[in-house]
Protein backbone atom coordinates (compact mmCIF):
# COMPACT_ATOMS: atom_id res chain seq x y z
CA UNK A 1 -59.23 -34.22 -44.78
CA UNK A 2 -61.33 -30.78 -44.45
CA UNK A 3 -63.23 -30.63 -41.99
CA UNK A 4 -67.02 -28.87 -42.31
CA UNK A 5 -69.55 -28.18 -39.72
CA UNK A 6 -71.76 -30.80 -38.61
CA UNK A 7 -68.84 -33.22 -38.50
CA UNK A 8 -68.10 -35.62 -35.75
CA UNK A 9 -65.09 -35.27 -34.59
CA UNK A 10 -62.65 -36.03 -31.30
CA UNK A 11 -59.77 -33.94 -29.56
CA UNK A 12 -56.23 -35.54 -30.07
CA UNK A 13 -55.32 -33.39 -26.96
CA UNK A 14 -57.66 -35.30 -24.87
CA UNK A 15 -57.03 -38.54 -25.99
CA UNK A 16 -60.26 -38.28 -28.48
CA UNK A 17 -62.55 -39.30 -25.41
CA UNK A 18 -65.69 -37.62 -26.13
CA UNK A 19 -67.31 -37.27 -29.05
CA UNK A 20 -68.15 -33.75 -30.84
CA UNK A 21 -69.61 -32.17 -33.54
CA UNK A 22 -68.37 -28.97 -35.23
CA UNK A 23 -70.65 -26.20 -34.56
CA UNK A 24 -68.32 -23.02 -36.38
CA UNK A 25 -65.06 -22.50 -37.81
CA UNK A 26 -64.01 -19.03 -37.95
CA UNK A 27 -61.33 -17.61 -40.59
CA UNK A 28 -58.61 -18.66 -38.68
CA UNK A 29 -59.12 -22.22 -38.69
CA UNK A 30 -60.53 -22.01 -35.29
CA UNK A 31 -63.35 -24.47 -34.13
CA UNK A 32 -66.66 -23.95 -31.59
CA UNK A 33 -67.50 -27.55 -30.81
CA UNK A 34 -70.77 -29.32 -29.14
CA UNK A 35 -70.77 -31.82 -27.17
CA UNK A 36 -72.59 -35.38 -29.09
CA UNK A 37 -73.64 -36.78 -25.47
CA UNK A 38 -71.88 -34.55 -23.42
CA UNK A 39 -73.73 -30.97 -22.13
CA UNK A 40 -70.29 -29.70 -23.25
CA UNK A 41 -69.28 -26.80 -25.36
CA UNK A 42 -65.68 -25.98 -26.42
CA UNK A 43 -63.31 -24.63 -29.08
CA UNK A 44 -59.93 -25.96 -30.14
CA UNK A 45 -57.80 -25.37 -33.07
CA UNK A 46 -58.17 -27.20 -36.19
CA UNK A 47 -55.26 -29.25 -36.02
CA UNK A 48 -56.24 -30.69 -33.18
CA UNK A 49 -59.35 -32.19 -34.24
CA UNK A 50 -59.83 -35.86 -35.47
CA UNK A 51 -62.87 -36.46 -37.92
CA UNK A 52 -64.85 -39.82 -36.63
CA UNK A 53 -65.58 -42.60 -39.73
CA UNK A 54 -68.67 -43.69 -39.77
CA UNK A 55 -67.70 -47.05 -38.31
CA UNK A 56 -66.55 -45.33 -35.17
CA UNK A 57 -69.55 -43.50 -34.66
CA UNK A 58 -71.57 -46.35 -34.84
CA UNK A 59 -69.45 -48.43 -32.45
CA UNK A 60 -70.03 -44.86 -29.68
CA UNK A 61 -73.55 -44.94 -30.71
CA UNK A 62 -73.77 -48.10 -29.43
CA UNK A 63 -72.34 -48.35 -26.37
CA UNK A 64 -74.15 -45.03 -25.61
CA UNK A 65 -77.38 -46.56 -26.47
CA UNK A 66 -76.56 -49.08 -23.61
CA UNK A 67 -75.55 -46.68 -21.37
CA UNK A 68 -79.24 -44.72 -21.88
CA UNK A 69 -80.77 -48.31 -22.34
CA UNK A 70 -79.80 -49.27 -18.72
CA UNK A 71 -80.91 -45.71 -17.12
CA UNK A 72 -84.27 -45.71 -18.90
CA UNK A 73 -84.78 -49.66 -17.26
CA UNK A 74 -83.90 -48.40 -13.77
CA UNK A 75 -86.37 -45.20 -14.36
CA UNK A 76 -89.20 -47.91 -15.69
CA UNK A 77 -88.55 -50.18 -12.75
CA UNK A 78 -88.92 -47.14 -9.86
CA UNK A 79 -91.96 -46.05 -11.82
CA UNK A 80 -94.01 -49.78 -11.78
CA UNK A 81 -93.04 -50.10 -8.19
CA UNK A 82 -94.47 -46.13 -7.74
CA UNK A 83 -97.70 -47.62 -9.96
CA UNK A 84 -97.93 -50.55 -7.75
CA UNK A 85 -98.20 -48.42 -4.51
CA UNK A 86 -100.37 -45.65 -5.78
CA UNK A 87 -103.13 -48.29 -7.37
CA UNK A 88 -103.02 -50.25 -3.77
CA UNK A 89 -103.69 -46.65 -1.96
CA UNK A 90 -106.29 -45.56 -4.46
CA UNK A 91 -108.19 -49.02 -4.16
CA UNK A 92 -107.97 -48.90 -0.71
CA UNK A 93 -105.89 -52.06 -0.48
CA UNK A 94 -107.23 -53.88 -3.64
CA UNK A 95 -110.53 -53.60 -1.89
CA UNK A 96 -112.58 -51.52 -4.25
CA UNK A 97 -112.72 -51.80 -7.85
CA UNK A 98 -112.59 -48.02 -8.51
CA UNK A 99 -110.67 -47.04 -10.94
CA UNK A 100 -108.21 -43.57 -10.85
CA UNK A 101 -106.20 -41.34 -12.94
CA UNK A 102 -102.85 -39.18 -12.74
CA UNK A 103 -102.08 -35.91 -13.33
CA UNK A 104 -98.12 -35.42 -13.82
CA UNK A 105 -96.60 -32.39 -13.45
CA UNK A 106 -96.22 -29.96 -16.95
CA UNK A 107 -93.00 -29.15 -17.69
CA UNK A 108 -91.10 -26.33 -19.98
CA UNK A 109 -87.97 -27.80 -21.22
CA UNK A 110 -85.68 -24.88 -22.63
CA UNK A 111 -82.62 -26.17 -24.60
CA UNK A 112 -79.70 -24.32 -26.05
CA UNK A 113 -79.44 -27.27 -28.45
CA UNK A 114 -82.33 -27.78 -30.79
CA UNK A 115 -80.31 -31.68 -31.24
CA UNK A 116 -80.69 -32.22 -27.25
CA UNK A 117 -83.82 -30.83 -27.34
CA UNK A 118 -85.29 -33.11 -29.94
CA UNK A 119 -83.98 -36.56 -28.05
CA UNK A 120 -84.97 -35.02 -25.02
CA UNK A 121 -88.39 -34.74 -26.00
CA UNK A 122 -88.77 -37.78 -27.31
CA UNK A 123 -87.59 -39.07 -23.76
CA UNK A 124 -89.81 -36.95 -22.10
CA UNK A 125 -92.60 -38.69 -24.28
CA UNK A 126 -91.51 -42.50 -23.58
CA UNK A 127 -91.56 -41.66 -20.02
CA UNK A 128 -95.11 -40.01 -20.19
CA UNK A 129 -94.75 -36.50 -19.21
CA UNK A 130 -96.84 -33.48 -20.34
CA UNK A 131 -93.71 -31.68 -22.24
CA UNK A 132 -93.26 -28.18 -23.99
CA UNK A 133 -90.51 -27.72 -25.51
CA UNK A 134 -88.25 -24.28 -26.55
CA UNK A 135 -85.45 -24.18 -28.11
CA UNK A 136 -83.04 -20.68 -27.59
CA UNK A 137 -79.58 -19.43 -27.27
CA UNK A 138 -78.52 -19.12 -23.48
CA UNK A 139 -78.02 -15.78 -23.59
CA UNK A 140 -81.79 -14.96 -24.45
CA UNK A 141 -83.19 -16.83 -22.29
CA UNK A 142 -83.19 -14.73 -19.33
CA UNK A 143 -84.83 -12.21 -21.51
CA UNK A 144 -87.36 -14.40 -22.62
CA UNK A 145 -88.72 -16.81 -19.38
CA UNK A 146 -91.12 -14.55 -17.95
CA UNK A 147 -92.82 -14.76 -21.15
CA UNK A 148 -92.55 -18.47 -21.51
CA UNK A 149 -93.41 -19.09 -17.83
CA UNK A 150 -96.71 -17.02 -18.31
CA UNK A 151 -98.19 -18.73 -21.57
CA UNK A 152 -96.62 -22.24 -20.31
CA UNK A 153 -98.03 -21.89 -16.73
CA UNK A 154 -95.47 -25.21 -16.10
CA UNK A 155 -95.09 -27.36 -13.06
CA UNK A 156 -91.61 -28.12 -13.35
CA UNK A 157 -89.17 -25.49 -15.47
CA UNK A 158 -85.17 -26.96 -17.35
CA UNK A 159 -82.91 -24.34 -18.07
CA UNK A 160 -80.08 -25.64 -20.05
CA UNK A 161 -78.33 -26.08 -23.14
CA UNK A 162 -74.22 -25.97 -23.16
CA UNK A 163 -72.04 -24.85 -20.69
CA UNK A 164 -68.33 -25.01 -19.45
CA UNK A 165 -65.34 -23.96 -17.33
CA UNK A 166 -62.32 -21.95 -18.47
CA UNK A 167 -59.43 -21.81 -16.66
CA UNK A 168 -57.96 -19.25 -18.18
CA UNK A 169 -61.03 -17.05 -16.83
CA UNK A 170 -60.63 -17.31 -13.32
CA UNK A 171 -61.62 -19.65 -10.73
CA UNK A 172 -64.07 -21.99 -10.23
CA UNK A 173 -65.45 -19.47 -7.63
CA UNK A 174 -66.05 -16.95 -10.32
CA UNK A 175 -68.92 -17.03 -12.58
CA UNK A 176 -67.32 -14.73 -15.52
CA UNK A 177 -65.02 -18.67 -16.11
CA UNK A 178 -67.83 -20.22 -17.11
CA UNK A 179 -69.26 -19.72 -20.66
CA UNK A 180 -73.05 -19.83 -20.05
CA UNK A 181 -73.34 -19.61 -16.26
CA UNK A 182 -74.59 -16.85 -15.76
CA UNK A 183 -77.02 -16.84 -17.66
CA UNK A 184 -78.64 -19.77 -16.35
CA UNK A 185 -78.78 -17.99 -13.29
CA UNK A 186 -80.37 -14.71 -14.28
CA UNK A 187 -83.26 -17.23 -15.99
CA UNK A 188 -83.51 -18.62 -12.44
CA UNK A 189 -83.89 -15.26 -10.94
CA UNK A 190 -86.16 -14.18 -13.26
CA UNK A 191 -88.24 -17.50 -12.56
CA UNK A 192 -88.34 -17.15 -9.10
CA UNK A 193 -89.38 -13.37 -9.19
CA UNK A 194 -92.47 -15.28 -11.18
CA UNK A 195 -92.89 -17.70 -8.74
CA UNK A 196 -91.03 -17.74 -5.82
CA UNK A 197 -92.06 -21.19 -4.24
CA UNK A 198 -90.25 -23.79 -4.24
CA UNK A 199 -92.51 -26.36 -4.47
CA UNK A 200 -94.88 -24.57 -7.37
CA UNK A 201 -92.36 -24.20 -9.63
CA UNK A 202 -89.58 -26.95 -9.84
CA UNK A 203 -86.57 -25.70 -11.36
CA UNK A 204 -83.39 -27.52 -13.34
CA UNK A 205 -80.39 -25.00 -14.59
CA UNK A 206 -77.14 -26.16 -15.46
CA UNK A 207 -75.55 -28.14 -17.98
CA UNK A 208 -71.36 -29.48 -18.34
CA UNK A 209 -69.17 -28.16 -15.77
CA UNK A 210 -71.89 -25.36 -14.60
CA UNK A 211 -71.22 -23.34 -11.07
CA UNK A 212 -73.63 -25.38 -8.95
CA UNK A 213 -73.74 -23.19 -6.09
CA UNK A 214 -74.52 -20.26 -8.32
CA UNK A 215 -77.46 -21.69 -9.51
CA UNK A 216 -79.00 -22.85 -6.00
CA UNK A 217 -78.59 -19.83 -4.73
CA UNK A 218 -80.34 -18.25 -7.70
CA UNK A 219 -83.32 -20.25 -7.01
CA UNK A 220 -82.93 -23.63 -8.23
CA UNK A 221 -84.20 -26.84 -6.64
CA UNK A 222 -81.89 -29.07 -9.31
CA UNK A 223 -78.60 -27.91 -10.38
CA UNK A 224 -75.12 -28.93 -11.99
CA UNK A 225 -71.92 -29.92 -11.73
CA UNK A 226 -71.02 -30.10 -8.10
CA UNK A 227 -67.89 -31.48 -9.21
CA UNK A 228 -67.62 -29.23 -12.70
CA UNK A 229 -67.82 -32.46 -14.51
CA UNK A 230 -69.65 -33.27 -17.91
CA UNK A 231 -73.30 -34.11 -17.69
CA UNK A 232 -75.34 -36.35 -20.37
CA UNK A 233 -77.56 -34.69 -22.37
CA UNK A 234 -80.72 -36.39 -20.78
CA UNK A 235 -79.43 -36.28 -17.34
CA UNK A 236 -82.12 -32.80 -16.84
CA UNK A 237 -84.67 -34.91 -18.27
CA UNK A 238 -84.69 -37.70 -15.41
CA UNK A 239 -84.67 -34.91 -12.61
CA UNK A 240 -87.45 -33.23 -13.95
CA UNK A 241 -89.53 -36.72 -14.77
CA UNK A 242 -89.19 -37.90 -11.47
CA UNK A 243 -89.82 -34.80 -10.03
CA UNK A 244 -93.43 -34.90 -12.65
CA UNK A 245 -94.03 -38.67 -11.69
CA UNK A 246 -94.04 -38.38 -8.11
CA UNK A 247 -97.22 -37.62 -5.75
CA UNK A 248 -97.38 -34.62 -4.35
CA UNK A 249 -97.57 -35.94 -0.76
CA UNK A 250 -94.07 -37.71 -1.07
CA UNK A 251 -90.87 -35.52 -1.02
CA UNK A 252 -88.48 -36.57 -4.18
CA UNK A 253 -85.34 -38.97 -2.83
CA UNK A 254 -82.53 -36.74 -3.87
CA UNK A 255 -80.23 -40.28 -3.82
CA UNK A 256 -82.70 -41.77 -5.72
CA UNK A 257 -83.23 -39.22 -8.29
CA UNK A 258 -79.68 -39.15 -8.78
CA UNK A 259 -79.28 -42.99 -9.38
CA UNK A 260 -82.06 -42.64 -12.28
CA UNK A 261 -79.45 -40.21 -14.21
CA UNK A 262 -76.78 -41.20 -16.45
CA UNK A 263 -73.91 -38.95 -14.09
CA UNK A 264 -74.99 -38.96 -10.69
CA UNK A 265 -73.95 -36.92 -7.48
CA UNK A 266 -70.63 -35.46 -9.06
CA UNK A 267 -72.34 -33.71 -11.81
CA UNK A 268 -76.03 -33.13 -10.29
CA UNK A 269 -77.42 -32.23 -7.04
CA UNK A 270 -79.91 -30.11 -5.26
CA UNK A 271 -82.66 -29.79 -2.08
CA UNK A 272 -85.65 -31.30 -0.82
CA UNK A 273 -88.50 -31.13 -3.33
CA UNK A 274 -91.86 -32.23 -3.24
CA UNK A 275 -93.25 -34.22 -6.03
CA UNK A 276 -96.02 -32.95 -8.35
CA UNK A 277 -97.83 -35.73 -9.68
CA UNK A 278 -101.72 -35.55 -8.53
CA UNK A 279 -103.86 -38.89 -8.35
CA UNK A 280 -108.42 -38.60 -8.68
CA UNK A 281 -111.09 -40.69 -8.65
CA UNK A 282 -113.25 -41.77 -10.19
CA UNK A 283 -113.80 -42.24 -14.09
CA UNK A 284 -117.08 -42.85 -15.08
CA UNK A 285 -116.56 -42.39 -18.60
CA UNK A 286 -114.07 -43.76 -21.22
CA UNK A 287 -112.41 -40.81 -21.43
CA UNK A 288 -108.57 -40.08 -19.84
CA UNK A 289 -108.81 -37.30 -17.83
CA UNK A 290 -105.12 -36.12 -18.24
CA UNK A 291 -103.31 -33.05 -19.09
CA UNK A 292 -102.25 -31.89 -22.32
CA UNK A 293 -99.07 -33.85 -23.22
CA UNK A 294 -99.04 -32.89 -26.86
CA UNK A 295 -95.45 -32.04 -27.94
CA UNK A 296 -94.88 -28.89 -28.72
CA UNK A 297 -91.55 -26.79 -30.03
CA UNK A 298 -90.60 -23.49 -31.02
């Protein structure tokens, strides 16, 4: 059966485990593939591809659903019991019948994917975050986040899109074997020669298989793959949420933050980091005082 882009397909090599979808196929019957749930970008030959029915995909669509089903509950449940605490502190012990409002940290989400970036913000939106979204090819993005820092003003900055490591490149010490490494890490640097702090401007880089320790030393507070292992596509979403949703006066439980994503500590990790969220009282109209969380894309 030919094959076109935007197919769904699986590598026979790899025992079709992970689902893909064809991004280009060259002359030569040679394939760039993307990653369906997987921050994962790779190219194989034609022959070894395996297009997905439509009865397959919906069984994978499924259990993913689950998957993001169950992290989303967890996420809801840490943020009630957050809720719960901040309304007793604000009320000073249930004692007072003022009422208060929240201020979560902004964040610029910038997404080599424009497919992640949509589900992503939609995420962001369930979860109640002030979001803008950008959509760019990794290698422009150092180029453009100085730019996009200084009309955003964010909180909380995600640098990501597709990554991965070749073998054939070098070793996992080396930053010219991975595909988009590096230039997650010059978009760091270029962030952090914005704003240096740490705690001012919260930064996520990294996406499958990415040189972690590149990318905290570059400046990030959030970074994958410790373990150069896949990462879901809204596994940078739930670091950078939590990070939003959490007062200012509490530092962010790395363990924690890492049980709210869909990967955990093999794929993601990072450093102490203060959360951003700011609580005020009191409202004396019926107006929300909150920030702008319109969506927004480019």
């Amino acid at each position: 059966m030919k094959l076109k882009v935007g197919d769904f397909v699986t590598r026979k090599s790899y025992g079709n485990d992970l689902l893909f979808r064809i991004s280009n196929i060259d002359d030569e019957n040679h394939v760039i593939i993307f990653g369906e749930e997987m921050r994962l970008i790779a190219d194989a030959p034609l022959i070894d591809l395996q297009l997905v029915s439509d009865t397959e995909k919906s069984t994978r669509d499924i259990e993913e659903t689950k998957k993001e089903a169950n992290c989303y509950r967890l996420f809801r449940q840490d943020r009630r019991l957050l809720r719960n605490r901040n309304e007793y502190e604000m009320t000073g012990g249930y004692t007072s019948k003022s009422s208060y409002f929240e201020l979560p940290g902004r964040i610029l989400h910038i997404d080599g994917d424009p497919v992640y970036l949509k589900k992503c913000i939609d995420l962001y939106e369930k979860l109640g975050v002030p979001i803008y979204g950008v959509h760019m090819e990794e290698r422009e993005m150092p180029l453009q986040i100085t730019s996009l820092l200084e009309m955003v003003r964010p909180d909380i900055l995600v640098v990501t899109g597709h990554d991965a490591y070749m073998r054939s490149k070098g070793e996992q010490n080396e930053v010219k074997a991975y595909r988009n490494t590096r230039y997650f890490a010059d978009a760091v640097r270029e962030a952090r020669k914005f704003e240096p702090h740490f705690d001012h401007l919260v930064i996520f880089a990294g996406a499958c298989q990415s040189y972690f320790e590149t990318l905290i030393r570059a400046g990030a507070n959030f970074a994958s793959s410790p373990d150069r292992i896949n990462i879901h596509a809204l596994d940078p979403v739930y670091i950078a949420a939590k990070v939003s949703l959490t007062p200012f006066m509490d530092s962010v439980s790395i363990w924690e933050l890492l049980r709210n994503t869909l990967t955990g500590e093999k794929g993601l990790g990072g450093i102490e980091t203060k959360g951003l969220l700011r609580r005020g009282m009191p409202i004396k109209s019926n107006e929300d005082i909150i920030l702008d969380t319109r969506k927004k894309e480019r």
